[in-house]
Protein backbone atom coordinates (compact mmCIF):
# COMPACT_ATOMS: atom_id res chain seq x y z
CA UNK A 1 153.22 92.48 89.68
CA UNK A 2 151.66 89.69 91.74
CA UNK A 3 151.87 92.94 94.92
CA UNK A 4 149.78 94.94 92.40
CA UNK A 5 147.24 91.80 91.59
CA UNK A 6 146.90 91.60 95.34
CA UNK A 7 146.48 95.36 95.72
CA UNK A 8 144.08 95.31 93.44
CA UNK A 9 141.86 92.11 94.27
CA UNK A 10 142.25 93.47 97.90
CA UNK A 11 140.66 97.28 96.62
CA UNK A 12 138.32 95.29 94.57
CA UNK A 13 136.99 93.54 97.69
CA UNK A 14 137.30 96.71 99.87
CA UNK A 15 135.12 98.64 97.65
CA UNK A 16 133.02 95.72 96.96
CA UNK A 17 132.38 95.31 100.79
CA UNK A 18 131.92 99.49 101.11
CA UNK A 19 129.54 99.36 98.41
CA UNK A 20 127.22 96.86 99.75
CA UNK A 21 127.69 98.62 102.97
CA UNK A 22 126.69 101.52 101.37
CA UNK A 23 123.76 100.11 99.20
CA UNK A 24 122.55 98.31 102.09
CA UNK A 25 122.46 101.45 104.21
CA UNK A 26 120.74 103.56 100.63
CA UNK A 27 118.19 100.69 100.90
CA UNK A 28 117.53 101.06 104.85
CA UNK A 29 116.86 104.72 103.62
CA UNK A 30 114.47 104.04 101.51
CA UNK A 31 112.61 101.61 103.95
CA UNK A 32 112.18 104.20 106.35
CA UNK A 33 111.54 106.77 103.95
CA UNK A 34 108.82 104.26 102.42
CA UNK A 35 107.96 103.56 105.97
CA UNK A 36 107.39 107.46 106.89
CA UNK A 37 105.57 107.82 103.54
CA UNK A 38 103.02 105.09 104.29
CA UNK A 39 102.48 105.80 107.70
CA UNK A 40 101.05 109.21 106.42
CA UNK A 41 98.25 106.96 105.01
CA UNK A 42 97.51 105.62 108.13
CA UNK A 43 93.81 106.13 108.88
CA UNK A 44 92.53 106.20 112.54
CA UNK A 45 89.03 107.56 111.14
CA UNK A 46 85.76 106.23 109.89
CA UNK A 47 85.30 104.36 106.68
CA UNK A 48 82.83 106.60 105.66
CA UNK A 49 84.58 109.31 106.29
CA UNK A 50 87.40 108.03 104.41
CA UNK A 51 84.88 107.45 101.21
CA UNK A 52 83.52 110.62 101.14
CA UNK A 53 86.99 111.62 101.10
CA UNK A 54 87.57 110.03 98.37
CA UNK A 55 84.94 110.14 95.64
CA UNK A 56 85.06 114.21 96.66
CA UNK A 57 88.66 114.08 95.42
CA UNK A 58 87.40 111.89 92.31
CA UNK A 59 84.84 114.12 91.70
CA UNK A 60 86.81 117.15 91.86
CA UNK A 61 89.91 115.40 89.71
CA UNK A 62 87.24 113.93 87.46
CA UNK A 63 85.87 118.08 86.82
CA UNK A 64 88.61 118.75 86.08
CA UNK A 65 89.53 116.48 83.58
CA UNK A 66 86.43 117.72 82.00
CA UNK A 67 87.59 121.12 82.23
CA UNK A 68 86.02 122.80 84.63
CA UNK A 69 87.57 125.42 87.26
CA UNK A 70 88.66 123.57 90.48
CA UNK A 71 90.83 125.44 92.52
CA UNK A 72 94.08 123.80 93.50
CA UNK A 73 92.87 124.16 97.48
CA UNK A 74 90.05 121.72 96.70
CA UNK A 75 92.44 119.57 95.27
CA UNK A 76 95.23 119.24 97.71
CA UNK A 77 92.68 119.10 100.89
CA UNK A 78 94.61 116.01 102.56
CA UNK A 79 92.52 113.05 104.62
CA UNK A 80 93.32 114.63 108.05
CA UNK A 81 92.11 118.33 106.93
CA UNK A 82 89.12 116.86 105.45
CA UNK A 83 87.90 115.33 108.46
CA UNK A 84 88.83 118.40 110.66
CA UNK A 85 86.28 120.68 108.52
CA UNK A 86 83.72 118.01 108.28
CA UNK A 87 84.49 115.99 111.90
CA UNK A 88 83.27 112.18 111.60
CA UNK A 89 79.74 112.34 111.18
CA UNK A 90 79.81 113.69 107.57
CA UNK A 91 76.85 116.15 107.09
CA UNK A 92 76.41 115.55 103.10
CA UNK A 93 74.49 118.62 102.50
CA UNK A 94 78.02 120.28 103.32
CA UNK A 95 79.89 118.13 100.61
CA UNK A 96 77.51 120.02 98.16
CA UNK A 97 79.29 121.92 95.26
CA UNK A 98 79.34 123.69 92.03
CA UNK A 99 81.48 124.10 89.20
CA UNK A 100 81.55 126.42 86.57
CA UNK A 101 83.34 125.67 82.63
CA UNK A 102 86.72 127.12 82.36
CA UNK A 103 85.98 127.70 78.91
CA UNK A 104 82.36 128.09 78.53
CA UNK A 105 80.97 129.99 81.65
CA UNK A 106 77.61 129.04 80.92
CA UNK A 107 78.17 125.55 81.72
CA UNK A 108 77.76 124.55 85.33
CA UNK A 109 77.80 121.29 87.07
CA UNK A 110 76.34 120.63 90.70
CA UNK A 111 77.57 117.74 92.65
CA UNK A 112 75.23 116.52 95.34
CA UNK A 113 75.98 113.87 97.88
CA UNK A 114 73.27 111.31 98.95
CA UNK A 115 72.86 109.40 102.38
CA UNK A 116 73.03 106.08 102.83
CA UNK A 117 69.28 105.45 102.34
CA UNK A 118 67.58 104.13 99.34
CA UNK A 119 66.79 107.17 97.10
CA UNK A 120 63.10 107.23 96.13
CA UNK A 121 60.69 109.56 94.25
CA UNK A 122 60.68 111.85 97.47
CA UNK A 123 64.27 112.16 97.70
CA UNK A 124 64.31 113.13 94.24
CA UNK A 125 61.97 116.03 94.89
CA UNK A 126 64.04 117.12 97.89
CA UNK A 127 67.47 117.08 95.71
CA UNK A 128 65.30 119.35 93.18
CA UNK A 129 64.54 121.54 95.89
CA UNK A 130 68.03 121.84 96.90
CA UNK A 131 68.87 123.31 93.03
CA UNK A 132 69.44 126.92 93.25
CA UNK A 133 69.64 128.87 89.40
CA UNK A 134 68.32 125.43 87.87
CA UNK A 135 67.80 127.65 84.78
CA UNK A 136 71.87 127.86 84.64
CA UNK A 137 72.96 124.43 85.66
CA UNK A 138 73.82 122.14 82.53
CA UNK A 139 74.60 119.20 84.81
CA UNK A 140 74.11 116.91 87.67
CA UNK A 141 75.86 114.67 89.10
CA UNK A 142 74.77 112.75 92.09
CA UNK A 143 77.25 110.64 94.30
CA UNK A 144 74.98 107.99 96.14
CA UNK A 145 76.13 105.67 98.94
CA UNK A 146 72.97 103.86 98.73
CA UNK A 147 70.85 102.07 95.90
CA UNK A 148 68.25 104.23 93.46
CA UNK A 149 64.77 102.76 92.83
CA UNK A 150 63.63 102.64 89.07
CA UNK A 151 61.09 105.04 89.41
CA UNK A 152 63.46 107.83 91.19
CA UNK A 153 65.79 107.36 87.93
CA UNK A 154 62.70 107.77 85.81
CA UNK A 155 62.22 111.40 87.94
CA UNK A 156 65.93 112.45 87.27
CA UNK A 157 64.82 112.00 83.86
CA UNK A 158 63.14 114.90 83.60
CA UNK A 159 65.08 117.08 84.63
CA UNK A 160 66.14 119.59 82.01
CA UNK A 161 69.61 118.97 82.13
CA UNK A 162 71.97 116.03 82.03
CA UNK A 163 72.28 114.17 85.11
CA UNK A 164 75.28 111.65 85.99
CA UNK A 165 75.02 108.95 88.93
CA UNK A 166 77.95 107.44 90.68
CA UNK A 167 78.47 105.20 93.77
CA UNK A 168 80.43 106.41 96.08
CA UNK A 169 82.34 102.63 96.70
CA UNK A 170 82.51 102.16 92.55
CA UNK A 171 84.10 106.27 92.39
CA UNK A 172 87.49 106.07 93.50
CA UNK A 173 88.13 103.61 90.99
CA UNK A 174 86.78 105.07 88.16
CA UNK A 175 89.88 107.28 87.00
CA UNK A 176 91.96 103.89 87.04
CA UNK A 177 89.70 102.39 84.34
């Protein structure tokens, strides 16, 4: 009996010992899995780049949300692919977009990058300009990097549809609110 007891506290240990063996080699696993998965985050590029990255993704989740048609491409567009269509001097007039309802077709939404200038009356005119089919867009939303003078808001006012201003280093967090 005291041979079993001995057997037993012996196995006990033995599989006590292979089992922290074995947890710490699970838990090296996961480190370098953890390890692999953040080094895909790694970012060699601009911050700017890495912004615009960004509050486009927002902006396209954010769409979405809203129920709008955003094809799954858009979406899954990762960091590196995003900077190898638009290289690191982003060219905002490229970021430009629209989106039509899923539900309602008559409801479209044009998103429209701004520099990192201070957006003034002028700038206002030249985003107007850039509207194509203004009769069929029910929205606006305009993703600034830089600050909007008073009167400039008071021009988007008067626009015949709704129009929605974000910053582009307040965006990202706005779907964790």
């Amino acid at each position: 009996m005291e041979q079993n007891g001995a057997a037993e506290a012996a196995a006990k240990t033995n599989g006590e010992v292979h089992g922290e063996a074995a947890a710490a080699g699970s838990t090296a696993f996961q480190m370098d899995g953890l390890r692999n998965c953040l080094s895909s985050y790694h970012d060699d590029g601009s911050a700017e780049t890495h912004r615009y990255f960004l509050a486009r993704r927002t902006v396209l989740e954010m769409l979405k949300d809203r129920g709008y048609y955003v094809p799954e491409s858009d979406l899954s567009v990762s960091l590196q692919e995003f900077r190898a269509i638009h290289a690191q001097d982003i060219d905002i007039d490229r970021l430009k977009f629209s989106a039509t309802h899923q539900t309602d077709p008559s409801k479209r939404t044009m998103v429209i990058f701004g520099g990192t200038g201070v957006i003034k009356v002028n700038t206002v005119r030249l985003i107007s300009a850039q509207i194509v089919n203004r009769d069929s867009l029910s929205g606006l939303i305009l993703i600034l990097q830089g600050q909007i003078t008073k009167q400039a808001e008071n021009a988007l006012r008067l626009f015949k549809f709704k129009v929605e201003i974000f910053q582009v280093r307040l965006l990202p967090q706005i779907l964790w609110v």
